[in-house]
N, C-alpha and C. Protein backbone atom coordinates (compact mmCIF):
# COMPACT_ATOMS: atom_id res chain seq x y z
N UNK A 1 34.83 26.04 -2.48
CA UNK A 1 33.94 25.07 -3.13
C UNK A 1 33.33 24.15 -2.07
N UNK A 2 31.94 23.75 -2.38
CA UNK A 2 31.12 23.15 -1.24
C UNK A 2 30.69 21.59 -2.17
N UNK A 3 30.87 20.61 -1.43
CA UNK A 3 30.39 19.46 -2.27
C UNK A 3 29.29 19.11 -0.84
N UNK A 4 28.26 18.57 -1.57
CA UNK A 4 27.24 18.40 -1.26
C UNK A 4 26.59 16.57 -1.58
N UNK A 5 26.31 15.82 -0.94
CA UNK A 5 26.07 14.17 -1.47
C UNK A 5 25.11 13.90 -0.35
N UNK A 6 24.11 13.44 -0.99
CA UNK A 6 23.28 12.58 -0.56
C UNK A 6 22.70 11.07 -0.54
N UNK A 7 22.47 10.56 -0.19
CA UNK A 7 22.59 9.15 0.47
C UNK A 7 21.22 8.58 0.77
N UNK A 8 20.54 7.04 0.47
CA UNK A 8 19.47 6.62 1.50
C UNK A 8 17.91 6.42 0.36
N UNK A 9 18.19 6.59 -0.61
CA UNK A 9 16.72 6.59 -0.99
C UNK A 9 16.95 5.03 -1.83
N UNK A 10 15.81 4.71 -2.55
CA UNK A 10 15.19 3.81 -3.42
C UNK A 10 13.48 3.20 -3.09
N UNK A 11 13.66 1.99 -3.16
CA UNK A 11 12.09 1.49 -3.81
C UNK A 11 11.46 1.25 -2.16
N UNK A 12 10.17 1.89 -2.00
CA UNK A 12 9.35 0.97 -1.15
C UNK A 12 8.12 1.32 -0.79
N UNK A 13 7.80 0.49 -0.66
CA UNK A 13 5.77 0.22 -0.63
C UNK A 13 4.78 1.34 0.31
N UNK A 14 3.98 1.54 -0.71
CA UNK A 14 3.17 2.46 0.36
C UNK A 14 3.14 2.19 2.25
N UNK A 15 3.42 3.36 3.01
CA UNK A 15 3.36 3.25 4.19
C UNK A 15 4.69 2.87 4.83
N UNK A 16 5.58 2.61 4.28
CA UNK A 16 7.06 2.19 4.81
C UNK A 16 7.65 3.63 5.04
N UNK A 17 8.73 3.15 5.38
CA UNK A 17 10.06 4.27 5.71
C UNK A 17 11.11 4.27 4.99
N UNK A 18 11.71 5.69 5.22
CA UNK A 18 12.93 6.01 4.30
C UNK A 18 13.65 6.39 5.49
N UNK A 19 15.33 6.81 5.37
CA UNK A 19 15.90 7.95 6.20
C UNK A 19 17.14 8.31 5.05
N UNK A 20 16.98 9.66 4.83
CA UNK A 20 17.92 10.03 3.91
C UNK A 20 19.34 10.88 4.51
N UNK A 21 20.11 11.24 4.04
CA UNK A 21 21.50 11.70 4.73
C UNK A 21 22.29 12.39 3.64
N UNK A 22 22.73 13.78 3.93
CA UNK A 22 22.90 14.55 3.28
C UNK A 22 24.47 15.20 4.08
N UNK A 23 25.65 15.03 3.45
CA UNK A 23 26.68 15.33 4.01
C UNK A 23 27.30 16.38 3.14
N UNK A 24 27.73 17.67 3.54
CA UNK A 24 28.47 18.69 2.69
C UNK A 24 29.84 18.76 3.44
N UNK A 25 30.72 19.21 2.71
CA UNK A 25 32.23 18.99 2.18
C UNK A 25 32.93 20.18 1.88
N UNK A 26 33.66 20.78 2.20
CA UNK A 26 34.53 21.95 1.84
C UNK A 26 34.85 22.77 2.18
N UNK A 27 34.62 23.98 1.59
CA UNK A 27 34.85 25.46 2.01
C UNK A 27 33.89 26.21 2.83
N UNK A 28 33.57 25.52 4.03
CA UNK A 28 32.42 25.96 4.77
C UNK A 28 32.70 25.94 6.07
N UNK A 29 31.71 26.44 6.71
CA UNK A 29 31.81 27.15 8.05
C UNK A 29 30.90 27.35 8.82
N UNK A 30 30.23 26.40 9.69
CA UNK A 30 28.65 26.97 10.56
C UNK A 30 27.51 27.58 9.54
N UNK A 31 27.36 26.02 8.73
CA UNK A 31 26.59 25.84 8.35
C UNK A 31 25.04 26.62 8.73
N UNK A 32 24.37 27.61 8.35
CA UNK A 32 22.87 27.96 9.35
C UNK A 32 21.82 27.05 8.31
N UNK A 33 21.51 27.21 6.97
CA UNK A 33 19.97 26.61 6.97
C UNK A 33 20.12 25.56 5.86
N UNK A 34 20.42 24.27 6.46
CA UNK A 34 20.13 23.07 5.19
C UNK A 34 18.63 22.38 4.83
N UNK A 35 18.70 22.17 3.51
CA UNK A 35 17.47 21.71 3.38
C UNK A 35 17.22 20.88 2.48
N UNK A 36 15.91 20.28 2.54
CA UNK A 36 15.44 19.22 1.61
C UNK A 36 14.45 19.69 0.75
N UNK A 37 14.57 19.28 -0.62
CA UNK A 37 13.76 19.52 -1.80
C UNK A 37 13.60 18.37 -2.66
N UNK A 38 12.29 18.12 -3.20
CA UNK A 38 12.07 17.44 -3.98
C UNK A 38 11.78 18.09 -5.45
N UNK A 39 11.51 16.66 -6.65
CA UNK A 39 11.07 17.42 -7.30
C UNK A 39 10.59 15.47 -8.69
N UNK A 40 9.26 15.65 -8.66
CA UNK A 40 8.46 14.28 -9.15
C UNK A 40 8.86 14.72 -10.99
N UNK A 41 8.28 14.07 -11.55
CA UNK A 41 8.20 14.01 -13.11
C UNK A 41 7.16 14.91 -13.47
N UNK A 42 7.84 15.84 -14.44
CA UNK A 42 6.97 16.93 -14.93
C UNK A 42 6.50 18.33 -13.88
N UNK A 43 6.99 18.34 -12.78
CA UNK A 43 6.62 19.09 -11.86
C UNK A 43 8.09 19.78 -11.46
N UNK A 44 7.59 20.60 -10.78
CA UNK A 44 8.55 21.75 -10.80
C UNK A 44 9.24 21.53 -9.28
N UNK A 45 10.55 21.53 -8.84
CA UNK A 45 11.37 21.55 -8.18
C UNK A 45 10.98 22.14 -6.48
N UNK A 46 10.21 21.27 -5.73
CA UNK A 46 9.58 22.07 -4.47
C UNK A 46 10.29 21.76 -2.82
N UNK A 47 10.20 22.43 -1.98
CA UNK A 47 10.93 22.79 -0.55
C UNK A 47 10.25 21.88 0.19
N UNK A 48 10.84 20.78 0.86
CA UNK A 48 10.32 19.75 1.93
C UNK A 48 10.57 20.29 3.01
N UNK A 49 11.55 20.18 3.37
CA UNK A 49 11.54 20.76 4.77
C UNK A 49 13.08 21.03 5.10
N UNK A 50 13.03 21.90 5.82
CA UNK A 50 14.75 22.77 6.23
C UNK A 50 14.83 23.09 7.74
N UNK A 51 15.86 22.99 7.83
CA UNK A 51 16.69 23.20 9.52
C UNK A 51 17.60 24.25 9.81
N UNK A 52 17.15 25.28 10.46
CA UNK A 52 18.46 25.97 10.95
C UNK A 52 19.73 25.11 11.79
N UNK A 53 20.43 26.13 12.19
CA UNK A 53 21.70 25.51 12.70
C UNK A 53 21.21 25.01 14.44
N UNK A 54 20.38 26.06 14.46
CA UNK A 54 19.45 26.26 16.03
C UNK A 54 18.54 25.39 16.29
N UNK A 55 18.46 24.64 15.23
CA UNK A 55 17.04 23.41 15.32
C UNK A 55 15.55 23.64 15.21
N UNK A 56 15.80 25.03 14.18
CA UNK A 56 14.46 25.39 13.83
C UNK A 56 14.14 24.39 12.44
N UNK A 57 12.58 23.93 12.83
CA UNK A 57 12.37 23.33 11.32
C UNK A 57 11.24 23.92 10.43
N UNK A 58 11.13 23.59 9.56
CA UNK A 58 10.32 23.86 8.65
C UNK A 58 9.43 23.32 7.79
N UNK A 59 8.85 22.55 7.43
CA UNK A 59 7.90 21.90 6.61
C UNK A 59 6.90 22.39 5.67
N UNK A 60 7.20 21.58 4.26
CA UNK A 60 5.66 21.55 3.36
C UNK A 60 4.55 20.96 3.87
N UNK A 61 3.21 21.73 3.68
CA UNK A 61 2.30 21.36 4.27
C UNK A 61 2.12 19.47 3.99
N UNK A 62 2.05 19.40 2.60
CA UNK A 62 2.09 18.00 2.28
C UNK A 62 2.83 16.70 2.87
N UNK A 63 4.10 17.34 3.33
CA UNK A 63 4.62 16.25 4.68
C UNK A 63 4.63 16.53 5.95
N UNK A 64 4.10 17.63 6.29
CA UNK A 64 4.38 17.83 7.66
C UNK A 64 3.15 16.64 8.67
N UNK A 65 4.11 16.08 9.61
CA UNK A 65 3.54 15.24 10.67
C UNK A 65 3.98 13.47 10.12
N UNK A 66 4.16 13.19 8.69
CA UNK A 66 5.01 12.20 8.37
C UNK A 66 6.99 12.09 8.37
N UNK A 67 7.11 13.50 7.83
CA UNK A 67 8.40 13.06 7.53
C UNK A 67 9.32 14.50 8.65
N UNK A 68 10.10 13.93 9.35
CA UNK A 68 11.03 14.73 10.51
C UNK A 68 12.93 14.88 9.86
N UNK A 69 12.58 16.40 9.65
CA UNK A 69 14.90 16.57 9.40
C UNK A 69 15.41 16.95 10.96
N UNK A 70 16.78 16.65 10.55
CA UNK A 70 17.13 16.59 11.90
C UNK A 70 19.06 17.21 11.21
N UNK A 71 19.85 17.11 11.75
CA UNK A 71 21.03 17.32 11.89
C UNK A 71 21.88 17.26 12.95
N UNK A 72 23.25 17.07 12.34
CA UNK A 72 24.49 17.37 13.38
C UNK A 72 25.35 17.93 12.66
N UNK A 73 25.34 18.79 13.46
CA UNK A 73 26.02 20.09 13.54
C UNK A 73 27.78 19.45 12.75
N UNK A 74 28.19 18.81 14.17
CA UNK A 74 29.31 17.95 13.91
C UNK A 74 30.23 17.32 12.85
N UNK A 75 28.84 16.87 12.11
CA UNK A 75 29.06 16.17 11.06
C UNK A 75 28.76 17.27 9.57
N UNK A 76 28.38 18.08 10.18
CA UNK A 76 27.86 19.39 8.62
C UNK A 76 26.54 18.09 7.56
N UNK A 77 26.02 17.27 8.31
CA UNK A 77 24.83 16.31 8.02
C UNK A 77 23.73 16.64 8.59
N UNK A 78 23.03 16.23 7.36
CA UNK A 78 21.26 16.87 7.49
C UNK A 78 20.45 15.46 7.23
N UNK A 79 19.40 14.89 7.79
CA UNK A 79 19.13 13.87 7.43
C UNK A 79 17.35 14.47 7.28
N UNK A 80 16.62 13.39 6.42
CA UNK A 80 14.95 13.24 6.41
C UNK A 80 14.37 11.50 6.77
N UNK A 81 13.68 11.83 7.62
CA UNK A 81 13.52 10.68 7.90
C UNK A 81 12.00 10.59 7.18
N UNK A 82 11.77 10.07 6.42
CA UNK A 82 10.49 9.57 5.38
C UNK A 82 9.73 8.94 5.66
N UNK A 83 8.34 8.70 6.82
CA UNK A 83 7.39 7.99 7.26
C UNK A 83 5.91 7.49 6.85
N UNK A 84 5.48 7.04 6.92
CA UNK A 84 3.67 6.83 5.94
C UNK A 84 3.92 7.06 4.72
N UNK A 85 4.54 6.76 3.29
CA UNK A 85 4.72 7.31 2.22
C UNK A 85 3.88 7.00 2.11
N UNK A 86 3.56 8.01 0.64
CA UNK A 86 2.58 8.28 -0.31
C UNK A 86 3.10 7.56 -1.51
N UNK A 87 2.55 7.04 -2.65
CA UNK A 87 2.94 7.64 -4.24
C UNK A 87 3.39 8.44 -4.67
N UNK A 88 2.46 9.22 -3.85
CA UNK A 88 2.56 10.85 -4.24
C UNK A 88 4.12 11.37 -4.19
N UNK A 89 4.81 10.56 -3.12
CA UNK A 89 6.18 11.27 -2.52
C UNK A 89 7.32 10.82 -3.59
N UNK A 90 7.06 9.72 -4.54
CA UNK A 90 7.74 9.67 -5.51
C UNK A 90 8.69 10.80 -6.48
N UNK A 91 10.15 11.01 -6.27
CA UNK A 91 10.69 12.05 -6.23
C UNK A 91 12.04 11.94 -6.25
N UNK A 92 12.57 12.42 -7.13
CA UNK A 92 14.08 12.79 -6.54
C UNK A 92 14.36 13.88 -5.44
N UNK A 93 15.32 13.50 -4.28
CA UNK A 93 15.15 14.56 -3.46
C UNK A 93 16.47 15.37 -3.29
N UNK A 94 16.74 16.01 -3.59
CA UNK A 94 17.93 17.01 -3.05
C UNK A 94 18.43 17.76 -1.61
N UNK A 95 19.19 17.73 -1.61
CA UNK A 95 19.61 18.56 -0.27
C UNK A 95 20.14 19.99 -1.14
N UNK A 96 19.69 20.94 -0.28
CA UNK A 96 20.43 22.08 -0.53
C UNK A 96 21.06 22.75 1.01
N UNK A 97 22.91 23.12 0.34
CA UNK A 97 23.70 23.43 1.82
C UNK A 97 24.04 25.04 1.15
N UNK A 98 23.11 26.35 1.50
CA UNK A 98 23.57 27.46 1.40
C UNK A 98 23.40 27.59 0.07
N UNK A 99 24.05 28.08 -0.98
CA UNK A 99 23.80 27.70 -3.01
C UNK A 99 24.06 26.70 -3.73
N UNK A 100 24.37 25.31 -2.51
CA UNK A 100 25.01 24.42 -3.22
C UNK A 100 23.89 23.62 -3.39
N UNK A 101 24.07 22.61 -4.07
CA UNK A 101 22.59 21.09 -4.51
C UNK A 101 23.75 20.24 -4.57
N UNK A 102 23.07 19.02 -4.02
CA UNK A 102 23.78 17.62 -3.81
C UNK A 102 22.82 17.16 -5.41
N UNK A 103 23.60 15.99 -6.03
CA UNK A 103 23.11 15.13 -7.28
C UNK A 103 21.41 14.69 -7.37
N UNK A 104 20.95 14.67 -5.81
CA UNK A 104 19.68 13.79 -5.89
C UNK A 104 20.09 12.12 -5.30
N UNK A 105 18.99 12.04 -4.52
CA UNK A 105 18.65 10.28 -4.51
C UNK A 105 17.05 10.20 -4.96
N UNK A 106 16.56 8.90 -5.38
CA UNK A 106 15.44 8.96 -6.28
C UNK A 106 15.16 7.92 -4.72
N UNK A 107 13.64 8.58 -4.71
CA UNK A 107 12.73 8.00 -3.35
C UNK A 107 11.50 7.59 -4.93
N UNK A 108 11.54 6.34 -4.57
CA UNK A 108 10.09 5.42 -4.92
C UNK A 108 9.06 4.78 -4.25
N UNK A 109 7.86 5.28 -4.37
CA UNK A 109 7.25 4.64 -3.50
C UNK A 109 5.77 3.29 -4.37
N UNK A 110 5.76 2.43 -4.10
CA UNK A 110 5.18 2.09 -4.83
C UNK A 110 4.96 0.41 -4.45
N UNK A 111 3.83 -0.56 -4.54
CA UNK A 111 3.59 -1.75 -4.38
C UNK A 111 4.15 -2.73 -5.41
């Protein structure tokens, strides 16, 4: 069993910063591809951006060049660091570690 928790979000104004943190727990082992997903009101559940174990990344076109994941290995932690928000980025965001999903933290962005 893999527990999965994420950490770091709430309220803030267009153009601010977030950094989120995503720690998994358990029955695991060299971790290879964690990742971040969002998913807004009424819209369907979409892929932000993911990290191999190797430090390959990945990005939705919609954040790429604002928001950077990163990890340690060490820690089996995946973090997003959330830059220039949008409105738009308004979202619960998930981590996913392998088939597992962490609960969500709710990112608000808003004046």
């Amino acid at each position: 069993q893999v527990q999965v928790v994420e950490s770091g979000g709430g309220l803030v104004q267009p153009g601010g910063s977030l950094r989120l943190a995503c720690t998994a727990s358990g029955s695991i082992y060299r971790i290879n591809n964690m990742a971040w997903y969002r998913q807004a009101p009424g819209k369907q559940r979409e892929l932000v951006a993911s990290i191999t174990r190797g430090g390959t990344t990945n990005y939705s076109d919609s954040v790429k060049g604002r928001f950077t994941v990163s990890r340690d290995n060490a820690k089996d932690t995946v973090y997003l660091q959330l830059s220039s928000l949008k409105p738009e980025d308004t979202a619960v965001y998930y981590c996913k570690v392998i088939d597992y999903w962490g609960q969500g933290t709710q990112v608000t962005v808003s004046s």
